[in-house]
Every structure is written in structure tokens, then in C-alpha cells.
N, C-alpha and C. Protein backbone atom coordinates (compact mmCIF):
# COMPACT_ATOMS: atom_id res chain seq x y z
N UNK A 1 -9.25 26.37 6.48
CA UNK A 1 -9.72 25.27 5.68
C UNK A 1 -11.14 25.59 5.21
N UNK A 2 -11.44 25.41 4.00
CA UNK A 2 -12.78 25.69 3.58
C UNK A 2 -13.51 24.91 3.68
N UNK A 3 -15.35 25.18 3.53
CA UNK A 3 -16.11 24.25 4.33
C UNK A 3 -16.23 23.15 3.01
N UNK A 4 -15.79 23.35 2.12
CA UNK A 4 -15.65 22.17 0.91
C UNK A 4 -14.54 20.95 1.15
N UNK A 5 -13.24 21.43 1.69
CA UNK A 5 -12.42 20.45 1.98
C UNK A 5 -12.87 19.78 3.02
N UNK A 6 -13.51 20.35 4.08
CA UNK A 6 -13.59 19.86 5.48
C UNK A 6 -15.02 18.56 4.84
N UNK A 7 -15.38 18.86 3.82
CA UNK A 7 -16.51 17.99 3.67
C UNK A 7 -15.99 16.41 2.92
N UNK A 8 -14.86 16.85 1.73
CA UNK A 8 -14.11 16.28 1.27
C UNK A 8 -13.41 15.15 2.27
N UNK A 9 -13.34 15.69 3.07
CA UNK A 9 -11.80 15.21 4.49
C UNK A 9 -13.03 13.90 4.97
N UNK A 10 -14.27 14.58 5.04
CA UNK A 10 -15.30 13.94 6.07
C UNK A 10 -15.93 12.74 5.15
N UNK A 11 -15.99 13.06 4.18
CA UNK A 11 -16.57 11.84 3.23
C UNK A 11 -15.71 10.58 2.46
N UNK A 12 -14.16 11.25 3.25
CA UNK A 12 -13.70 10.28 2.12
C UNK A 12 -13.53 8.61 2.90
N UNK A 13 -13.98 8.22 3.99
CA UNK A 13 -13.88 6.81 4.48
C UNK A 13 -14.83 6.16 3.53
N UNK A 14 -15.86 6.95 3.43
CA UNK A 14 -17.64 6.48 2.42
C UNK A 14 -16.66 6.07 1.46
N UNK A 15 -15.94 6.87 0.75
CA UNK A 15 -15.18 6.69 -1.06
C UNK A 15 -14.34 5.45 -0.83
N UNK A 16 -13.49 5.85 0.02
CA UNK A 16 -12.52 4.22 0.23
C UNK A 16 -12.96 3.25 0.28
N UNK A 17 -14.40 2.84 1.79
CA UNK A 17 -14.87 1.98 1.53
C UNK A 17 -16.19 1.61 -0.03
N UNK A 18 -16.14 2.35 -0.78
CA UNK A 18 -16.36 2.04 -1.91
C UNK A 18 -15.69 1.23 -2.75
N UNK A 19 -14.56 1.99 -2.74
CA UNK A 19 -13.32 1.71 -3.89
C UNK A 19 -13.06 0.30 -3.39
N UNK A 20 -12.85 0.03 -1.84
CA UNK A 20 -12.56 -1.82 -1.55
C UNK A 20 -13.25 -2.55 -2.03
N UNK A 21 -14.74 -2.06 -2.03
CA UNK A 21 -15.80 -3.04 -2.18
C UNK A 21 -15.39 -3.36 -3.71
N UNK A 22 -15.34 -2.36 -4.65
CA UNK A 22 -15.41 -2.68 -6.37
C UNK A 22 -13.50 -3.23 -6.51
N UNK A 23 -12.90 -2.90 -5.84
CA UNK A 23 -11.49 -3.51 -5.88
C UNK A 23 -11.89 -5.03 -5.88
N UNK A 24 -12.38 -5.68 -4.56
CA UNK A 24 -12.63 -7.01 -4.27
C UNK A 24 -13.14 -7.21 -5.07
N UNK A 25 -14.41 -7.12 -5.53
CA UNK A 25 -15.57 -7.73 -6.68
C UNK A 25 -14.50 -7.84 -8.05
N UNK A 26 -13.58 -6.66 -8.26
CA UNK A 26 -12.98 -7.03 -9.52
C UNK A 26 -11.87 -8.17 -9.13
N UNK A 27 -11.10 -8.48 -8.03
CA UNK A 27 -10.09 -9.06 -8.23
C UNK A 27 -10.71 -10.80 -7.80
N UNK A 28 -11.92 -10.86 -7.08
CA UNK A 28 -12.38 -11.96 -7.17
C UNK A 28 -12.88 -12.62 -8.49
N UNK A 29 -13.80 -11.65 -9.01
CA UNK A 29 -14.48 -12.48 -10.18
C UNK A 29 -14.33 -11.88 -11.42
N UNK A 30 -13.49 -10.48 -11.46
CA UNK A 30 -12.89 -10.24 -13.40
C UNK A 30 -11.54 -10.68 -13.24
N UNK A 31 -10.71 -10.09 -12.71
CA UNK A 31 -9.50 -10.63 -12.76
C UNK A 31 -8.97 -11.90 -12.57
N UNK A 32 -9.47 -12.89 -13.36
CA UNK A 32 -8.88 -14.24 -13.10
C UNK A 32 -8.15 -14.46 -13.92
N UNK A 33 -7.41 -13.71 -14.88
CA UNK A 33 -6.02 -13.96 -15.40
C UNK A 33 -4.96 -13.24 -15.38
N UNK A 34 -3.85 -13.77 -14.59
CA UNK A 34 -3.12 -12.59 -13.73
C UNK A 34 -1.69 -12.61 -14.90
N UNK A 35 -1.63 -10.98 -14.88
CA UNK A 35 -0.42 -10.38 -16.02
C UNK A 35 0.27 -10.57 -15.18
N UNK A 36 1.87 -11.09 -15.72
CA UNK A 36 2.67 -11.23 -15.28
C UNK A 36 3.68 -10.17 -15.32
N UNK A 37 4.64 -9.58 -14.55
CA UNK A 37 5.00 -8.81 -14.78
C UNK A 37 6.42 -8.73 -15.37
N UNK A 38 6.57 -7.71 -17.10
CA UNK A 38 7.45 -8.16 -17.89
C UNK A 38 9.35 -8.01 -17.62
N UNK A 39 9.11 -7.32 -16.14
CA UNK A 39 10.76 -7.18 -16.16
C UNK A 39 10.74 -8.97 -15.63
N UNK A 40 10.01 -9.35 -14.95
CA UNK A 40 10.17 -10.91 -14.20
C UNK A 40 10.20 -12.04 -15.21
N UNK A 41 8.94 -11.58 -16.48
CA UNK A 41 8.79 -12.61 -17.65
C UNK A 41 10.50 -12.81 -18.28
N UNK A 42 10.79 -11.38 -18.49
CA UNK A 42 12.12 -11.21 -19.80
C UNK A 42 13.28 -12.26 -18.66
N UNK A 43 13.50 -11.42 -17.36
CA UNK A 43 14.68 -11.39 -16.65
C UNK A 43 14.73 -12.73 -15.63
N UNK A 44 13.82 -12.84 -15.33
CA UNK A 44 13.72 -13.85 -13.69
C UNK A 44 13.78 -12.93 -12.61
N UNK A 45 14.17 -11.51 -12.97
CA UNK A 45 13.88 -10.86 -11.41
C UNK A 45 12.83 -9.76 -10.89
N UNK A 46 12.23 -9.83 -9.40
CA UNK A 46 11.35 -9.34 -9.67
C UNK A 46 11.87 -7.42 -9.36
N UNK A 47 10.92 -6.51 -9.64
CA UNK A 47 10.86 -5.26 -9.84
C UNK A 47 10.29 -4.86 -8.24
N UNK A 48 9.99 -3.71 -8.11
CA UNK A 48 9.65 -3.17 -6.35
C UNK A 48 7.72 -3.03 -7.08
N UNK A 49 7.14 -3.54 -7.84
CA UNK A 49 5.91 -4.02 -8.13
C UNK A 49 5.07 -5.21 -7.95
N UNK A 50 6.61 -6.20 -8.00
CA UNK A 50 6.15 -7.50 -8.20
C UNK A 50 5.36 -8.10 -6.35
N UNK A 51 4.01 -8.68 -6.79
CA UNK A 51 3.17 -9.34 -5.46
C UNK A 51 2.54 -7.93 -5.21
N UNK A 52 2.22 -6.45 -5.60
CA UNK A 52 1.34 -5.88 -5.73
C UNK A 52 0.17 -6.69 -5.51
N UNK A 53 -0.12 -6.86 -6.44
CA UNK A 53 -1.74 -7.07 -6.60
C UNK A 53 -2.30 -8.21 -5.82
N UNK A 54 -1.26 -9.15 -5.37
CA UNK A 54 -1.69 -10.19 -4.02
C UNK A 54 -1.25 -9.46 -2.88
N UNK A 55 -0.72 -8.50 -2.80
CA UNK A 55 -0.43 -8.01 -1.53
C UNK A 55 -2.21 -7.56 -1.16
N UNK A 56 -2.36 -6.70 -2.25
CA UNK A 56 -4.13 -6.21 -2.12
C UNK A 56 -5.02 -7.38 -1.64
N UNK A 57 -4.79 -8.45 -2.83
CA UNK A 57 -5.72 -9.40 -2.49
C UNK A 57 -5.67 -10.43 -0.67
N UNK A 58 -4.85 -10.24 -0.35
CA UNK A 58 -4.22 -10.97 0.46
C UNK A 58 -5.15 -9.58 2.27
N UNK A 59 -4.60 -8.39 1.95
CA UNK A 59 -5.11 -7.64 2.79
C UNK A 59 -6.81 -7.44 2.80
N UNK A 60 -7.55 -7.67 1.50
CA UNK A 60 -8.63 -7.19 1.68
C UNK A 60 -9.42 -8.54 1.91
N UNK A 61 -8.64 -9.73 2.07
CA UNK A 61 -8.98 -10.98 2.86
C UNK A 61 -8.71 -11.03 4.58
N UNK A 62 -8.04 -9.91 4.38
CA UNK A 62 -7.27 -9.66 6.61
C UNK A 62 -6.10 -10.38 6.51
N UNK A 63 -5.54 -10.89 5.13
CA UNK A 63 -4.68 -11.78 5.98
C UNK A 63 -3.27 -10.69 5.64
N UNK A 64 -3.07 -9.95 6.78
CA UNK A 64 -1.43 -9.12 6.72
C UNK A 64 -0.38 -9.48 6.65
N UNK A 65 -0.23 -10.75 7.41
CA UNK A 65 1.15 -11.33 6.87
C UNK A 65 1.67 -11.62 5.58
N UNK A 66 0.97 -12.40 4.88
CA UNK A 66 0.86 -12.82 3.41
C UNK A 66 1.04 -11.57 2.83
N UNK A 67 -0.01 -10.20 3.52
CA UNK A 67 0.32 -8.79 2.56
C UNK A 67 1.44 -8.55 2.18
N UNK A 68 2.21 -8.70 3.68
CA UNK A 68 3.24 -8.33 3.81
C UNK A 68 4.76 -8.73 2.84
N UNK A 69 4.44 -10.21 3.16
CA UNK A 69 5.24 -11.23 2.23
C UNK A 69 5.52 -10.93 1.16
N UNK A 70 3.91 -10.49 0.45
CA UNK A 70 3.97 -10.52 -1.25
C UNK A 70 4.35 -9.01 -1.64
N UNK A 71 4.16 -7.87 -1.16
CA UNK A 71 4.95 -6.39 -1.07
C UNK A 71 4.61 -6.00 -0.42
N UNK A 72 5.58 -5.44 0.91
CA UNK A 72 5.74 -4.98 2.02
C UNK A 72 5.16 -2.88 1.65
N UNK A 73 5.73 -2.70 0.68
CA UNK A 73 5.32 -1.39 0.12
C UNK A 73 3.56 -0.99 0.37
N UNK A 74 2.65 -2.17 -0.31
CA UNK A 74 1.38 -2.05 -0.20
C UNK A 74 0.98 -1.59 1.34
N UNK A 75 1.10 -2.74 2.36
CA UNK A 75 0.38 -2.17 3.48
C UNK A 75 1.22 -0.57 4.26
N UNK A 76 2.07 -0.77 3.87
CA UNK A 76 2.84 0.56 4.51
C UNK A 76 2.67 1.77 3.49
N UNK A 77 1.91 1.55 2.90
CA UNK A 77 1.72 2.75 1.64
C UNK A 77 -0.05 3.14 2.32
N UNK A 78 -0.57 2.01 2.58
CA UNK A 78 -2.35 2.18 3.43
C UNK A 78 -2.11 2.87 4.71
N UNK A 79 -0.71 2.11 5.61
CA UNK A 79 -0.78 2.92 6.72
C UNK A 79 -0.74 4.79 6.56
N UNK A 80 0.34 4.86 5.65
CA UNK A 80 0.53 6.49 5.42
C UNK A 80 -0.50 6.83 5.55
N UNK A 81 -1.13 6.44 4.09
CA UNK A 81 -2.60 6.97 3.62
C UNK A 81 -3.34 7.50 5.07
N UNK A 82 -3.54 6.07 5.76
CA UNK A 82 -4.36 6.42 7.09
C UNK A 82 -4.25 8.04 8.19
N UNK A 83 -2.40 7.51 8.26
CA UNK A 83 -2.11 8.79 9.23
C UNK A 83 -2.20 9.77 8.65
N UNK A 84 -1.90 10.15 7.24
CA UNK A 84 -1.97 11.36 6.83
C UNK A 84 -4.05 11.79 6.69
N UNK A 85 -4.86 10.27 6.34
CA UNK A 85 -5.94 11.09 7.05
C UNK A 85 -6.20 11.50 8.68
N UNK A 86 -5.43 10.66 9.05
CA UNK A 86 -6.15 11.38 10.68
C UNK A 86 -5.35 12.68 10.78
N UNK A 87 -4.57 13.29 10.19
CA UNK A 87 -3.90 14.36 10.27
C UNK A 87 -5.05 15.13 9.92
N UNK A 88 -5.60 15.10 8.58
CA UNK A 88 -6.73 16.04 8.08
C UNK A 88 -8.06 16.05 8.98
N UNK A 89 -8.13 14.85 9.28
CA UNK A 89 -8.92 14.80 10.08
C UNK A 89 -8.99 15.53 11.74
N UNK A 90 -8.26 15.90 12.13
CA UNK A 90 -7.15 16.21 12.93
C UNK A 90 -7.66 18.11 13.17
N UNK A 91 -7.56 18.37 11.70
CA UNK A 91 -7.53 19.50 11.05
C UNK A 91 -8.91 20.12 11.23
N UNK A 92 -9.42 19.47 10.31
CA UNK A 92 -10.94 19.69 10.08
C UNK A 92 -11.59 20.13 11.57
N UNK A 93 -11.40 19.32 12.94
CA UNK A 93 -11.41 19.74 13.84
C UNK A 93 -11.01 20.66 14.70
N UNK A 94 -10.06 21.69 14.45
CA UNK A 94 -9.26 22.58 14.90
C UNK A 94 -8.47 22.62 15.25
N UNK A 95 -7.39 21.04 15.67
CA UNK A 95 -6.47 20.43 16.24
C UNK A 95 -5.30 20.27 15.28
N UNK A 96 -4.76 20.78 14.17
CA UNK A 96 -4.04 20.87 13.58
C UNK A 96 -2.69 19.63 14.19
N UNK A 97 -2.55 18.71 13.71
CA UNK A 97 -1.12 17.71 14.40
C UNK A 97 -0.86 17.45 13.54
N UNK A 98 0.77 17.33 13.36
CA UNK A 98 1.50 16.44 12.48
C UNK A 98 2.03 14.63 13.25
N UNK A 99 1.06 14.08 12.71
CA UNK A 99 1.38 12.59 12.78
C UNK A 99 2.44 11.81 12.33
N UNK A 100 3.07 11.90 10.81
CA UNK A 100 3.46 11.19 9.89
C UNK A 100 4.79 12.32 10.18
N UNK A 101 5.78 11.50 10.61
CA UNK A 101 7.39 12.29 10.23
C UNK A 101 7.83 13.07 9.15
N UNK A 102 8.24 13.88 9.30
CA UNK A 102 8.76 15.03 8.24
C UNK A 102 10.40 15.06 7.90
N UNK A 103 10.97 14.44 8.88
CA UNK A 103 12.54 14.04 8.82
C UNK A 103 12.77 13.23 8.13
N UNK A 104 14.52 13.49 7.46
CA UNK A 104 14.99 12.57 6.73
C UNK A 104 15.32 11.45 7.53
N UNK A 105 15.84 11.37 8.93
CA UNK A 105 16.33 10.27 9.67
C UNK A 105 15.44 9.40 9.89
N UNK A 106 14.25 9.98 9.27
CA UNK A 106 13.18 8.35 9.09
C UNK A 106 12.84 7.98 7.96
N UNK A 107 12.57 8.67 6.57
CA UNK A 107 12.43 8.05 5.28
C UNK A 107 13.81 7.67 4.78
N UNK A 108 14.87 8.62 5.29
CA UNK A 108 15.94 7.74 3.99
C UNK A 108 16.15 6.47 4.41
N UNK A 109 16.11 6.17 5.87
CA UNK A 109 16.39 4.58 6.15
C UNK A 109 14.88 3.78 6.11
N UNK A 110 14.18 4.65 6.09
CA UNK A 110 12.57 3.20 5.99
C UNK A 110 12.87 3.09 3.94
N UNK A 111 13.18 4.08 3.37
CA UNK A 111 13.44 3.66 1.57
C UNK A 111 14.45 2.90 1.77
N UNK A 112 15.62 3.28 2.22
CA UNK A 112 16.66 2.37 2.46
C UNK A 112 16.50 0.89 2.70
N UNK A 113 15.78 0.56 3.79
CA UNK A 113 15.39 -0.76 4.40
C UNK A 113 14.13 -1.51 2.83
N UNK A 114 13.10 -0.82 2.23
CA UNK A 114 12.35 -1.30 1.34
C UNK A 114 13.40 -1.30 0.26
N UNK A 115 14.87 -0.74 -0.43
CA UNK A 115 15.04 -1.28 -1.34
C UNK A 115 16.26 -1.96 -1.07
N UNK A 116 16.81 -2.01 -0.08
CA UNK A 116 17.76 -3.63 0.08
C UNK A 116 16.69 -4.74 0.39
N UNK A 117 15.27 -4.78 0.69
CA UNK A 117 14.23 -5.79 0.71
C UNK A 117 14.36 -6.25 -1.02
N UNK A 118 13.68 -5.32 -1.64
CA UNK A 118 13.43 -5.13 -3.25
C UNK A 118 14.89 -6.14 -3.98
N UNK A 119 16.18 -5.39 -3.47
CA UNK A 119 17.40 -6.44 -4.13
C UNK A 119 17.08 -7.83 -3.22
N UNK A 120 17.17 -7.86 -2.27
CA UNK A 120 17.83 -8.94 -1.59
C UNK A 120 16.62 -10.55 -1.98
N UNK A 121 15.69 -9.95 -2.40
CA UNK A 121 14.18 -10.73 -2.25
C UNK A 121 14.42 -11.77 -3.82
N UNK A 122 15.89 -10.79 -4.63
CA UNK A 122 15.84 -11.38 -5.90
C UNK A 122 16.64 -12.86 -5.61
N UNK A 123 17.95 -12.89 -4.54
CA UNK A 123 18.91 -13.34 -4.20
C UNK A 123 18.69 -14.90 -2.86
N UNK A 124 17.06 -14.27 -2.50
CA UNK A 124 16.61 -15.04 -1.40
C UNK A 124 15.67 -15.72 -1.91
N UNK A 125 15.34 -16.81 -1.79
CA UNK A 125 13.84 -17.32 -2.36
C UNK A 125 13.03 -17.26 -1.32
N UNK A 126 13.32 -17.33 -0.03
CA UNK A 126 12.46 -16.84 1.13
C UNK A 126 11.37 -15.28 1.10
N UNK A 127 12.41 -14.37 0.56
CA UNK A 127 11.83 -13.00 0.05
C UNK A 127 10.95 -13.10 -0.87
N UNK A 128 11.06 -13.95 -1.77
CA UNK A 128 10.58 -13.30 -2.98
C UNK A 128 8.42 -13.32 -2.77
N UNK A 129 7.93 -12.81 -3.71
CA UNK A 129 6.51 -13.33 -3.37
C UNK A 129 6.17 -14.66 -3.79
N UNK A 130 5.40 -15.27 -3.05
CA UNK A 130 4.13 -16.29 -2.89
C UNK A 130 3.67 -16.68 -4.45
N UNK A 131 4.01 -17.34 -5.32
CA UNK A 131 3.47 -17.22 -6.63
C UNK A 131 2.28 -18.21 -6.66
């Protein structure tokens, strides 16, 4: 690993917690008119997008459940993120580990499980997001 990545690997919590800070500031006080999203406008149903952007808003308030509610994809897309940094991180140290599964007997059924969520959420009003 070169001493550029290892610096990269080491700085990037600084960048993230950047990016939250200007995420929040925009979704509190520019974004106060929320696009709707057009497969939901045309159709009535929602897409594996729809509650995005309250899933964000909802997590960078702490509140995970609600994340969860409004797209389950968001916080489990941060967890990756995470493990695959402590992997690098991992690295950078000399400890080379694989954290994050490499088998199919765990993504085809965790995609599996997120897109019978994605149909079923159209069919349930319990599923669907928080509007």
C-alpha cells in the first residue's frame, strides 16, 4: 500500500464528517422543497429510491428507526461503507482482514430480502415511507 493511500484511508473520517455537516445544513435550510419522485408522481408506486432522502434526514437526526422505515437500503449502504473502511483501515496497519462477506449465500438473499421489501412496501401501507 502506498504512503498516499494509507494517508487517503487516514483522512477520510475528517471528509465524511465534512460531507454530514454540509449534507445537514443543505437538507435543513436549502432543501425545503422536496421533489417528488416521478415513477410515484406518474404511477402511485414507489421505486427502491423512494424515502432516500428522509432516510438521510431521519439518520443524521439519530433517529434509525424512522431511517430505517423510510429506506432500509440507506443505513445498510453506511454500514458497508463503515466495514469496508475498517477493512482499509485494517490494512493501513499491517493487519490485512476481510470483514464484509465475499459469498453469494449472503448477498443474493440480503438483495433478495431488500427487493421483496421494495415490491411488498407497494402492496402494504405499513411498508411504504413516512410521507
Amino acid at each position: 500500500m502506498t504512503k498516499r493511500r494509507k494517508w487517503l484511508i487516514l483522512l477520510l473520517p475528517l471528509g465524511i464528517a465534512v460531507l454530514c455537516l454540509l449534507l445537514k445544513l443543505y437538507l435543513e435550510h436549502i432543501a425545503v422543497l422536496h421533489i417528488p419522485c416521478m415513477l410515484w408522481f406518474l404511477t402511485g408506486l414507489y421505486c427502491p429510491g423512494c424515502g432516500g432522502t428522509r432516510s438521510i434526514r431521519a439518520l443524521l437526526q439519530g433517529d434509525l428507526l424512522l431511517s430505517l422505515r423510510c429506506n432500509p437500503a440507506v443505513p445498510l449502504l453506511i454500514l458497508l461503507g463503515l466495514l469496508w473502511y475498517a477493512e482499509q483501515l485494517l490494512a493501513v496497519f499491517g493487519r490485512p482482514k476481510k470483514i464484509i462477506p465475499r459469498s453469494r449465500r449472503f448477498w443474493v438473499p440480503l438483495l433478495g430480502m431488500l427487493l421483496a421489501f421494495y415490491l411488498l412496501r407497494n402492496g402494504i401501507s405499513m411498508l411504504a415511507p413516512p410521507r
